[in-house]
C-alpha atoms as a PDB file:
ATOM      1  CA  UNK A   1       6.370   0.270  16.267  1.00  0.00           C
ATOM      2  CA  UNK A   2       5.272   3.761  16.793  1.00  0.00           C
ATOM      3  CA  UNK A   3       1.878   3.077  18.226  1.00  0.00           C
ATOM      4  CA  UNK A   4       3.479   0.932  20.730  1.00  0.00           C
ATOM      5  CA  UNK A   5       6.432   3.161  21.761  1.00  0.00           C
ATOM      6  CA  UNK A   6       4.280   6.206  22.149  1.00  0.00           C
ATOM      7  CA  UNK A   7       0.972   5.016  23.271  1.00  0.00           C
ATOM      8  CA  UNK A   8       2.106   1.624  25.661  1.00  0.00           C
ATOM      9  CA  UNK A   9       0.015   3.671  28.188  1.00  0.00           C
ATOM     10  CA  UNK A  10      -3.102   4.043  26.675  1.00  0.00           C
ATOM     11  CA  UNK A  11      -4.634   1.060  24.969  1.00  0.00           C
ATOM     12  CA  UNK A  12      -7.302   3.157  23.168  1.00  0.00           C
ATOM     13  CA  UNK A  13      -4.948   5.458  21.319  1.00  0.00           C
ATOM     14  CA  UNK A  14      -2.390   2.494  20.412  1.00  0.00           C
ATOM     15  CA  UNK A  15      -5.480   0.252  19.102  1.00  0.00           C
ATOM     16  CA  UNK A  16      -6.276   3.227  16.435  1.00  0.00           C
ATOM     17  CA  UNK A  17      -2.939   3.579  15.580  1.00  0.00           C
ATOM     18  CA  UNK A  18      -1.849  -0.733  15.449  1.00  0.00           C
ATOM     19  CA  UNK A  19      -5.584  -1.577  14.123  1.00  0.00           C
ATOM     20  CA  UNK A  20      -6.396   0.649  10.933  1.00  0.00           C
ATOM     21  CA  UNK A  21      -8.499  -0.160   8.431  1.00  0.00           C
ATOM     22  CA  UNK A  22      -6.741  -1.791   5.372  1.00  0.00           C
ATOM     23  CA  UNK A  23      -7.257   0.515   1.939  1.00  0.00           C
ATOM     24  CA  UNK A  24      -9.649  -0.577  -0.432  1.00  0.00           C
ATOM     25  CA  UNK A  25      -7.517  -1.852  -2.785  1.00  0.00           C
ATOM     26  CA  UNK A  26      -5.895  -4.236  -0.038  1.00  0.00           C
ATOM     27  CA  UNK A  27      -9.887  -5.383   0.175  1.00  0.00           C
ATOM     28  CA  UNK A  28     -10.179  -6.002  -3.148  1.00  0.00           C
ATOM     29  CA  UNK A  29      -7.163  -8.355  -3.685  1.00  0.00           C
ATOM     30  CA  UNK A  30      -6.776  -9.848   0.014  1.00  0.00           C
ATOM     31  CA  UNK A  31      -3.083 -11.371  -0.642  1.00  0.00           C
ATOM     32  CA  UNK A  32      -1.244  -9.783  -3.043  1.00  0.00           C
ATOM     33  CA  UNK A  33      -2.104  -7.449  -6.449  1.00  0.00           C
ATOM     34  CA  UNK A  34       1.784  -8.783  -7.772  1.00  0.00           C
ATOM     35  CA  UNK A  35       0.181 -10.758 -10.202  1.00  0.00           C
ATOM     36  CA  UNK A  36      -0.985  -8.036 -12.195  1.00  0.00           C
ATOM     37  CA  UNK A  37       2.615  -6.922 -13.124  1.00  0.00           C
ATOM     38  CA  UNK A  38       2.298  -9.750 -16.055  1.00  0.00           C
ATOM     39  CA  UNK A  39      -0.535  -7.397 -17.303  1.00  0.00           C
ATOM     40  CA  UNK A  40       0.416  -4.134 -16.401  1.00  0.00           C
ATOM     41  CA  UNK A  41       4.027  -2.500 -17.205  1.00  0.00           C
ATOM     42  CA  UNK A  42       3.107   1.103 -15.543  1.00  0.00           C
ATOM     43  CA  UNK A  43       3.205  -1.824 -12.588  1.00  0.00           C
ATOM     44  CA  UNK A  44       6.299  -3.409 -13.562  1.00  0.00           C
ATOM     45  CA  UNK A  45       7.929  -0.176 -14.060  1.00  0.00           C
ATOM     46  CA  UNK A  46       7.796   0.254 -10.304  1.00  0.00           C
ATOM     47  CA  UNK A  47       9.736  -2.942  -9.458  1.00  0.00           C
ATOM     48  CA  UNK A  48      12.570  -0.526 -10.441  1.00  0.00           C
ATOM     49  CA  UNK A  49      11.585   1.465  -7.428  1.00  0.00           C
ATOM     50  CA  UNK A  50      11.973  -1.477  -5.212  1.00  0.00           C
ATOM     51  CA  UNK A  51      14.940  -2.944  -5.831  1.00  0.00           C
ATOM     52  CA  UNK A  52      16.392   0.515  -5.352  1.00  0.00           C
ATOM     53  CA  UNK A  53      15.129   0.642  -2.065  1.00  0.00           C
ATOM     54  CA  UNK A  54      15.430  -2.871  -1.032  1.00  0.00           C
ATOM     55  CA  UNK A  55      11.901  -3.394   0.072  1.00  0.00           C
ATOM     56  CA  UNK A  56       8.957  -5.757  -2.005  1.00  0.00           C
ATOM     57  CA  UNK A  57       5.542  -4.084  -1.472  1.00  0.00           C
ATOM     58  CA  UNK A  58       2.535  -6.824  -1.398  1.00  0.00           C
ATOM     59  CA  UNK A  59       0.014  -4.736  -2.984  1.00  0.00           C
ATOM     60  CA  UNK A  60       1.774  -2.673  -6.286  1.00  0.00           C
ATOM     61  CA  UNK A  61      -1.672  -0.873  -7.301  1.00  0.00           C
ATOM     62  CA  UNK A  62      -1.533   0.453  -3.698  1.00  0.00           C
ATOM     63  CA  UNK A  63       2.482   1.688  -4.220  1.00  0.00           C
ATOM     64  CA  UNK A  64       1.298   3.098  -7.524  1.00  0.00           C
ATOM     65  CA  UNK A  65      -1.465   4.866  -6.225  1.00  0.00           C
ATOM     66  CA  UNK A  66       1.015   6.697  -3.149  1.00  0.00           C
ATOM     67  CA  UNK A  67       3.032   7.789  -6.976  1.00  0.00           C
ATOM     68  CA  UNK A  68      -0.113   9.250  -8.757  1.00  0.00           C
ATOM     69  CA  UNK A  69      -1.178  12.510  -8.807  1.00  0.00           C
ATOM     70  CA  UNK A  70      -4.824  13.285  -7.161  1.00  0.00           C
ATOM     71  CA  UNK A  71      -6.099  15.323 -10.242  1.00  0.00           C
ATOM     72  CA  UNK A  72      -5.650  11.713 -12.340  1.00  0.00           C
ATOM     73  CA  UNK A  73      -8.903  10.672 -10.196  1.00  0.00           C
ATOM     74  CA  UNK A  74      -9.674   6.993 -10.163  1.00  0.00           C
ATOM     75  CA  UNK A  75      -8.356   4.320 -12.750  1.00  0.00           C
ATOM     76  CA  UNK A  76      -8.961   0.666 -12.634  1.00  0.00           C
ATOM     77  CA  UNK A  77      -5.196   0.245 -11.357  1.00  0.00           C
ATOM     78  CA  UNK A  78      -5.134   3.154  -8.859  1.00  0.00           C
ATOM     79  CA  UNK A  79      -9.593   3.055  -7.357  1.00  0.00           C
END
């Protein structure tokens, strides 16, 4: 929505901003990470999160990550 309402104009500018690369953790598991909320309850915790905003996120390792503080580095959930 934004890269189209402010760069309709020029198509180099609303390409970067329509066409990003996905994360690496939307690499790893193409679809969907949701499965791993069976395994994980630091994952299932955050479905809390989500129904008190009204939105389901595809890829809960990524929302988890956006949560996490830098200085925790990488984790198997978070890479």
């Amino acid at each position: 929505m934004f890269g189209n309402t402010l760069f309709d104009d020029d198509s180099n500018l609303r390409n970067t901003w329509t066409n990003y690369p996905k994360h690496p953790l939307q690499i790893e598991v193409p679809g969907s990470d949701r499965d791993w909320l069976k395994t994980h309850s630091i994952l299932r915790d955050l479905t809390k999160f989500e129904e008190s905003i009204g939105i389901e996120f595809t890829h809960m390792r990524l929302l988890s990550r956006a949560f996490s503080d830098r200085s925790l580095g990488y984790t198997d959930l978070s890479r």
